[in-house]
Protein backbone atom coordinates (compact mmCIF):
# COMPACT_ATOMS: atom_id res chain seq x y z
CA UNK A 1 0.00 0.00 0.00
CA UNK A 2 2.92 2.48 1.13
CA UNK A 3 4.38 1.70 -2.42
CA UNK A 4 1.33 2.20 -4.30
CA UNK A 5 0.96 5.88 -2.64
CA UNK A 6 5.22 6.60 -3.24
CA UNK A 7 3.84 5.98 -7.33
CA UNK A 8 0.57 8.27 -7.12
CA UNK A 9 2.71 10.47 -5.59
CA UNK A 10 5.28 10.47 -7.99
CA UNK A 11 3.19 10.71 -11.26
CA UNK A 12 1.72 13.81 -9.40
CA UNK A 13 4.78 15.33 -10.07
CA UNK A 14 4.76 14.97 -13.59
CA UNK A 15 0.97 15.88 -13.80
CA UNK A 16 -2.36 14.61 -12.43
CA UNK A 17 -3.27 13.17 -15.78
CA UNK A 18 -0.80 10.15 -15.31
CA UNK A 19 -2.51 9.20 -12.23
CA UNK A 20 -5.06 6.67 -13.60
CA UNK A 21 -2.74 5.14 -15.77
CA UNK A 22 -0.50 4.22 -12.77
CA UNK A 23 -3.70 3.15 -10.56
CA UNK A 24 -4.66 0.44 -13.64
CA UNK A 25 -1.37 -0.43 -13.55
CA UNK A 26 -1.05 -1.45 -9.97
CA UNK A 27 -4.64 -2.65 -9.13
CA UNK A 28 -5.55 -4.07 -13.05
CA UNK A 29 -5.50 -8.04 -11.98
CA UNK A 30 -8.40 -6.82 -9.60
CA UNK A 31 -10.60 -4.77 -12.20
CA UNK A 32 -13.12 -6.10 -15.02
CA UNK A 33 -10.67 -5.99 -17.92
CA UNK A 34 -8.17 -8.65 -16.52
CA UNK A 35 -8.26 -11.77 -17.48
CA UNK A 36 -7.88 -12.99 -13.96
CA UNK A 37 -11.42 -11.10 -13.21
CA UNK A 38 -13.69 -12.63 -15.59
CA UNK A 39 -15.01 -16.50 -15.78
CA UNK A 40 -13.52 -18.95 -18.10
CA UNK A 41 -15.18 -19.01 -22.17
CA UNK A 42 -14.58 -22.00 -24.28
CA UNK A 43 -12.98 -20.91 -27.32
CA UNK A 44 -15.02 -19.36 -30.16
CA UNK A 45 -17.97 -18.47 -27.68
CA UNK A 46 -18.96 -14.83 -27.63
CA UNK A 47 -18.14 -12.44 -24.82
CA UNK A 48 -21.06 -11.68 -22.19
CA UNK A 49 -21.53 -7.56 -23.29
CA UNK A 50 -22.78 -6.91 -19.20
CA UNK A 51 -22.40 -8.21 -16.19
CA UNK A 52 -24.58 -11.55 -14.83
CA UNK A 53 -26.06 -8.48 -11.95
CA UNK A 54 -27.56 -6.46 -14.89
CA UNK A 55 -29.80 -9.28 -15.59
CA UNK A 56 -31.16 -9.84 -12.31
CA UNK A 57 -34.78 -8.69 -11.64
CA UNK A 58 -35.16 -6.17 -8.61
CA UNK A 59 -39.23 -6.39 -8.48
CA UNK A 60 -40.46 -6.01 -4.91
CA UNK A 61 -43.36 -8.01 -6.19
CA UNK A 62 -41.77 -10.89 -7.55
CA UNK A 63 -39.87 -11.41 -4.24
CA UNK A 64 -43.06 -11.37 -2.33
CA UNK A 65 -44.40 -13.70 -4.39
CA UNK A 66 -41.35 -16.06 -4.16
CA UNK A 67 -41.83 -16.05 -0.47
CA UNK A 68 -45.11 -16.76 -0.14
CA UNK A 69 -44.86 -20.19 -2.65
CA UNK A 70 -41.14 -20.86 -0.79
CA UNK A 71 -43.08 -20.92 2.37
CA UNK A 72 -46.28 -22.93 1.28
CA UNK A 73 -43.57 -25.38 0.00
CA UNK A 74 -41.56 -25.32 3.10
CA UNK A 75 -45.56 -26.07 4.95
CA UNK A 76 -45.95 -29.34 3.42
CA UNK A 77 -42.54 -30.53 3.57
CA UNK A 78 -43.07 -30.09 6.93
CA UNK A 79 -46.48 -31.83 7.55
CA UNK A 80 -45.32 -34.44 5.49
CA UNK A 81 -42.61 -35.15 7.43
CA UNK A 82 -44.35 -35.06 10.72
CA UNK A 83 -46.86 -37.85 8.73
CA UNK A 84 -43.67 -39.71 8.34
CA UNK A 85 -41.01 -41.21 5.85
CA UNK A 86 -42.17 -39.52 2.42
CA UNK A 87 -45.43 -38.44 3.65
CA UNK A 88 -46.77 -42.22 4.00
CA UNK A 89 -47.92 -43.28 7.78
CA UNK A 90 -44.89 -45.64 9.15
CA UNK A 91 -46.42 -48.63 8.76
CA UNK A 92 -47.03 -48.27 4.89
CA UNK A 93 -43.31 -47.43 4.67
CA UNK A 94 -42.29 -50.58 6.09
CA UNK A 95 -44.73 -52.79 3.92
CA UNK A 96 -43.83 -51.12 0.74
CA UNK A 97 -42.69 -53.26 -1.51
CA UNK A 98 -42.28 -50.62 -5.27
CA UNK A 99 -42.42 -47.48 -5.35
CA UNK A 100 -42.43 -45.48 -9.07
CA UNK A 101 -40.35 -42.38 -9.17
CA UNK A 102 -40.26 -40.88 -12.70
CA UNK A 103 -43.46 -42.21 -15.05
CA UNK A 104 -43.57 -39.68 -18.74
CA UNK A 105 -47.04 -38.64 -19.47
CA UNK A 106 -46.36 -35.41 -19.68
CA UNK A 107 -43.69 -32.41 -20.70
CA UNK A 108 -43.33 -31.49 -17.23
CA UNK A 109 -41.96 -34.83 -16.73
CA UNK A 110 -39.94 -34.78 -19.56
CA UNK A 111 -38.51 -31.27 -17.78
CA UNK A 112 -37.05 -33.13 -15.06
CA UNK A 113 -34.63 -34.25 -16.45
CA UNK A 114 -31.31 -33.30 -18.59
CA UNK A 115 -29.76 -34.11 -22.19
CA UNK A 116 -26.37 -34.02 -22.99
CA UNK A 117 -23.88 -35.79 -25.50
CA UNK A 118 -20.50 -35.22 -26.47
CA UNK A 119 -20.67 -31.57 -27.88
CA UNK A 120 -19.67 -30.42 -24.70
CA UNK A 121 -16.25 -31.10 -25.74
CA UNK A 122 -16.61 -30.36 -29.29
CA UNK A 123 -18.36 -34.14 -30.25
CA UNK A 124 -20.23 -34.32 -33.12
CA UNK A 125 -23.44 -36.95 -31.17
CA UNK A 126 -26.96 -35.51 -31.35
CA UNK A 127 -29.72 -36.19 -28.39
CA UNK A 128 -33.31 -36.02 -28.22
CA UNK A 129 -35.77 -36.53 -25.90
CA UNK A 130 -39.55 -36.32 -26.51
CA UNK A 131 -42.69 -38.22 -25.33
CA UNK A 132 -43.54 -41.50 -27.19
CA UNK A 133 -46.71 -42.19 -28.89
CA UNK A 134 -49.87 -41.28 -27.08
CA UNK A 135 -47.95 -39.86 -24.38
CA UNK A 136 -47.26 -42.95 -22.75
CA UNK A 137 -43.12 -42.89 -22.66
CA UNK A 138 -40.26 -40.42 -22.52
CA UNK A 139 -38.39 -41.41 -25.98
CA UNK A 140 -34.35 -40.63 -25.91
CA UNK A 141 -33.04 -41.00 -29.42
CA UNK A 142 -30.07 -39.44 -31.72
CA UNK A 143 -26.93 -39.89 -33.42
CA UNK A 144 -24.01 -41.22 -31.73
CA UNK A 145 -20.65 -40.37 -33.49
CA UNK A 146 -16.87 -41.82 -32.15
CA UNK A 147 -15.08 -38.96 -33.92
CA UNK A 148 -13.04 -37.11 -31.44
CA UNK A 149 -12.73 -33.22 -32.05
CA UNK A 150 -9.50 -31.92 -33.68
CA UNK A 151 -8.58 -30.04 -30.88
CA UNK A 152 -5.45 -31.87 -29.57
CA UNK A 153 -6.20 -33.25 -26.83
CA UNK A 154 -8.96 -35.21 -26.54
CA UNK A 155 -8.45 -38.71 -27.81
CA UNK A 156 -12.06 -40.55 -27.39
CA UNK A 157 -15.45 -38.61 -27.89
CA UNK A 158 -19.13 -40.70 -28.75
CA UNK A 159 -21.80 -40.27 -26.06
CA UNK A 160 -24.60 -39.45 -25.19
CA UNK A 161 -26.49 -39.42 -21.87
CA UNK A 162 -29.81 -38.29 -20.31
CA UNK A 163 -29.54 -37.41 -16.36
CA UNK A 164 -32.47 -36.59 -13.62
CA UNK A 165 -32.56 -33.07 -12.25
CA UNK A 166 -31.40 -33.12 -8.07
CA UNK A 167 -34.80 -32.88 -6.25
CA UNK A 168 -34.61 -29.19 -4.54
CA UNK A 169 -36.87 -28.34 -1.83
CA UNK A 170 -37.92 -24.88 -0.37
CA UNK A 171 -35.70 -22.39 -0.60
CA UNK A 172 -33.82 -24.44 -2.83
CA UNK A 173 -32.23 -26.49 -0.42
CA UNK A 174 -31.19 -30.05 -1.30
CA UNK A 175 -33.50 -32.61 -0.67
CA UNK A 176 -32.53 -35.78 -0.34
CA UNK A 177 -34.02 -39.46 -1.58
CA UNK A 178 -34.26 -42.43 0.82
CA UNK A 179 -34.00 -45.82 -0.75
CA UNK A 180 -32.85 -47.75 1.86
CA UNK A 181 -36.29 -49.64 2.12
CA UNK A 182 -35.36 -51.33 -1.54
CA UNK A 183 -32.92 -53.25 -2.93
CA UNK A 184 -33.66 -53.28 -6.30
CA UNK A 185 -33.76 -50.43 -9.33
CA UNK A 186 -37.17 -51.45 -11.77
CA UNK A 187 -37.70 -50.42 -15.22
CA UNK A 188 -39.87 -51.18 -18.09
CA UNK A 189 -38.28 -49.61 -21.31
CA UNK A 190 -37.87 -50.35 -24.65
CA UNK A 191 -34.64 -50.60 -26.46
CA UNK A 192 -33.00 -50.79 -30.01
CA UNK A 193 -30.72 -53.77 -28.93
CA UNK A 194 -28.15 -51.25 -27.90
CA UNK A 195 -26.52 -51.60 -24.29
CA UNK A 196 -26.76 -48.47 -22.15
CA UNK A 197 -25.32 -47.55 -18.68
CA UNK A 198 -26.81 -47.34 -15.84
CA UNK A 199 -25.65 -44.45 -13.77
CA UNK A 200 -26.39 -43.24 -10.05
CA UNK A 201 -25.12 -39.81 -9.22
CA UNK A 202 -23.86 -38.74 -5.83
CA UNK A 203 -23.18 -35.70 -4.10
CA UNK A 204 -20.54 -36.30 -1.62
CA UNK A 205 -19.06 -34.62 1.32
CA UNK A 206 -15.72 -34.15 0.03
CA UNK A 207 -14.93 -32.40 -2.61
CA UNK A 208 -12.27 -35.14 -3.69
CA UNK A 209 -14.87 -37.65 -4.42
CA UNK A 210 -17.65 -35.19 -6.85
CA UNK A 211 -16.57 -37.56 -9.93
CA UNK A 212 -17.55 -40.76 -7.96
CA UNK A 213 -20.05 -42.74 -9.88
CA UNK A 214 -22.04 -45.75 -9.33
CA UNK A 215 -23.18 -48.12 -12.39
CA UNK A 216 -24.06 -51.01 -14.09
CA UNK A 217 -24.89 -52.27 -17.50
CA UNK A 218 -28.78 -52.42 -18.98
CA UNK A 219 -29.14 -54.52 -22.06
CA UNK A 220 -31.72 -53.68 -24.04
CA UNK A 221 -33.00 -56.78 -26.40
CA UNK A 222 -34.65 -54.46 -29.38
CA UNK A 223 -37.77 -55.38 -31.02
CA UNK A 224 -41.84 -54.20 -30.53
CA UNK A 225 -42.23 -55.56 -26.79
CA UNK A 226 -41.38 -53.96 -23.59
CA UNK A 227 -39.01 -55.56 -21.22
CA UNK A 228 -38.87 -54.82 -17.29
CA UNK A 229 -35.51 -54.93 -16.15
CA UNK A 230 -34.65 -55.26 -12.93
CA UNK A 231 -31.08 -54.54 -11.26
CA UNK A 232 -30.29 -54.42 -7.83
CA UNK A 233 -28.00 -51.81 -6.21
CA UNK A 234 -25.17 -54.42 -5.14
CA UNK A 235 -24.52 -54.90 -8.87
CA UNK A 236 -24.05 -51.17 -9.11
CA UNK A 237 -19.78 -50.73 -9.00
CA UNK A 238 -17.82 -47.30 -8.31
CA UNK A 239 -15.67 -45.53 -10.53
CA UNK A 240 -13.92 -42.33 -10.78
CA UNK A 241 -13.86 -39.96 -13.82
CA UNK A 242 -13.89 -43.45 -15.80
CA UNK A 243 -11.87 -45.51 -13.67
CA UNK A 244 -13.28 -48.67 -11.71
CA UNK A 245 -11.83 -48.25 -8.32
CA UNK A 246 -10.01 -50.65 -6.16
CA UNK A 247 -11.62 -49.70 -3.08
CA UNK A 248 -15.45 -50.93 -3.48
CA UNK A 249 -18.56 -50.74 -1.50
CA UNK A 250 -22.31 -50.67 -1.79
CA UNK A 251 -23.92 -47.77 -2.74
CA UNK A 252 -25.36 -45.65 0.59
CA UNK A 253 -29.53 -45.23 -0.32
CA UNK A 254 -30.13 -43.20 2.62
CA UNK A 255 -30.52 -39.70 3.45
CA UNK A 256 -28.04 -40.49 6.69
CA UNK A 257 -25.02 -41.55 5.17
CA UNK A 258 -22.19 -38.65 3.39
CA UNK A 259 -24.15 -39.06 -0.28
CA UNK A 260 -26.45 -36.22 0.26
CA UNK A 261 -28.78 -36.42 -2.99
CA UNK A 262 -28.87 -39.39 -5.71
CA UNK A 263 -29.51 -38.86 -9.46
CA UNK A 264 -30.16 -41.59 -11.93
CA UNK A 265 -28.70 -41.53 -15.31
CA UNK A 266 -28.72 -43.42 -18.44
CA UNK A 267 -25.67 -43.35 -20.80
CA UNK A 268 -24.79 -45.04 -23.97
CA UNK A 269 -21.49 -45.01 -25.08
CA UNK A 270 -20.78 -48.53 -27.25
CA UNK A 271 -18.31 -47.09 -30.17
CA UNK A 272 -20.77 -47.61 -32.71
CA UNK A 273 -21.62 -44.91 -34.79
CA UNK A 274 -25.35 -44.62 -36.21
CA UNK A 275 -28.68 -43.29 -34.74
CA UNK A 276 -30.24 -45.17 -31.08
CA UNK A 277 -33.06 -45.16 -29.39
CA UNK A 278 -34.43 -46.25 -26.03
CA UNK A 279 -38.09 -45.49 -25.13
CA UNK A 280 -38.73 -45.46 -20.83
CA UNK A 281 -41.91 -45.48 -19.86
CA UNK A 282 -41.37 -45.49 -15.97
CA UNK A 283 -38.52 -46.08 -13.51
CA UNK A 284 -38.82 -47.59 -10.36
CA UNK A 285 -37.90 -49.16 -7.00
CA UNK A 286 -38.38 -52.67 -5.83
CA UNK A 287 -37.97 -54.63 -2.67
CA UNK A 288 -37.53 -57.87 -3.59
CA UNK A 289 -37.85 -60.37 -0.75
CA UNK A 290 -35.95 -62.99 -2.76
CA UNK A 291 -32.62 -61.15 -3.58
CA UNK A 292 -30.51 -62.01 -0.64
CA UNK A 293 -27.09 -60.75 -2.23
CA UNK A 294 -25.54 -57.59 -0.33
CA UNK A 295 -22.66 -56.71 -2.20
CA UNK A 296 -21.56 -58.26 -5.66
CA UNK A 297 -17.80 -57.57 -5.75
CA UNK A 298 -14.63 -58.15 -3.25
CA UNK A 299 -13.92 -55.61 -0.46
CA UNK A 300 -11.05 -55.25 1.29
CA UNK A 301 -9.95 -54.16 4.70
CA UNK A 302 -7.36 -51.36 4.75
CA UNK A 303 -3.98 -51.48 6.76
């Protein structure tokens, strides 16, 4: 600080008109034209022209309004919890044996959830997702393509993938899923013969683990008929920013543990170009009484 007021001094001297010039100079990592001030842009993208606050809406009435639906929200999350687990009496939570979380009749269902493919990183896949005839099914279909971008560094591209939305409750908090009543993941879809993956999303605790990923493989037969598939959570295996991991264990379905939301995903990524297609027309939980299996793979005890 002493240093910076020797230099304003200094240019004083010489005239008051230098001033500025020696302020940007000293302080121009902290103002809006350094690079070090503004977000990262992929290249080619154009420039925001004014800031992300310019777009914000100041209405007094909006805000009210925002309250009083944040609050009404924040009123039946409540009740419902004092009901009990999910806003079911504790009894029917113990004797449930499915439970359907995402069914597509409608676009508001479609809205829940998220497409993306490999254009991200300059991929040349296409995605779609629309509801299936009658408005029975969500329908996911597109193009996959294995060329990688010429960009010089990426050396594999070709996927696609369609992900659920993290529940939010009032005042966009995170709200979190129990599954720990079921055992099983139950789906009726209809495939192209095409193999897709499987994916459960987690939001950890620690920061080192937000590319930890849970899946397993759903093989899709093709043809007019439905299939229900069923797959239970011990098949599901970690991995790490594509990288099965040593260190295994069961996936946590409870609001308790350090996974504080799930998300479900669906990803197909088999290296073969041409166009897919997998119509879902509701995904599911199941408690099967039969499945007795805890955890498919080895774990081991560390020193």
């Amino acid at each position: 600080m002493a240093l910076a007021v020797m230099l304003l001094n200094g240019a004083s001297f010489h005239g008051g008109c230098c001033r500025h010039k020696v302020l940007l100079s000293l302080h121009g990592p902290l103002l809006s034209h350094s690079k070090l001030y503004s977000s990262y842009r992929r290249p080619g993208a154009e420039p925001k022209k004014k800031p992300s606050w310019q777009n914000a809406d100041f209405s007094f009435k909006k805000s009210i309004d925002h309250l009083k639906t944040q609050l009404s929200l924040l009123k039946k999350e409540t009740q419902d919890y004092l009901k009990g687990p999910g806003g079911h009496p504790v009894s029917q939570h113990f004797l449930e044996q499915t439970r359907v979380l995402w069914q597509f009749r409608s676009q508001e269902d479609l809205n829940e959830w998220v497409i993306s493919s490999d254009v991200e990183i300059g991929g040349k896949s296409k995605v779609y997702i629309k509801l299936g005839r009658n408005n029975q099914a969500a329908l996911l279909y597109g193009t996959l393509n294995t060329e990688a971008p010429r960009d010089g560094e990426t050396k594999y591209s070709g996927y696609c993938s369609m992900r659920s939305r993290p529940a939010v409750g009032s005042f966009n908090r995170k709200k979190y899923y129990d599954w720990s009543n079921f055992n099983s993941l139950y789906l009726r879809v209809r495939g192209d013969g095409r193999p897709w993956m499987v994916n459960i999303y987690t939001d950890p605790y620690f920061s080192h683990q937000k590319d930890d990923l849970y899946s397993y493989f759903m093989f899709t037969r093709g043809g007019p008929y439905w299939e229900e598939i069923k797959i239970p959570f011990s098949k599901f295996f970690l991995s790490s920013r594509g990288r099965v991991q040593d260190n295994q264990h069961p996936v946590w379905l409870d609001k308790a543990s350090f996974l504080e939301t799930l998300t479900l995903g669906f990803t197909i990524g088999d290296k073969v170009d041409g166009p897919f297609q997998l119509e879902i027309d509701f995904i599911g939980l199941l408690n099967d009484r039969a499945h007795r299996e805890e955890f498919a793979y080895e774990t081991y005890d560390k020193n």
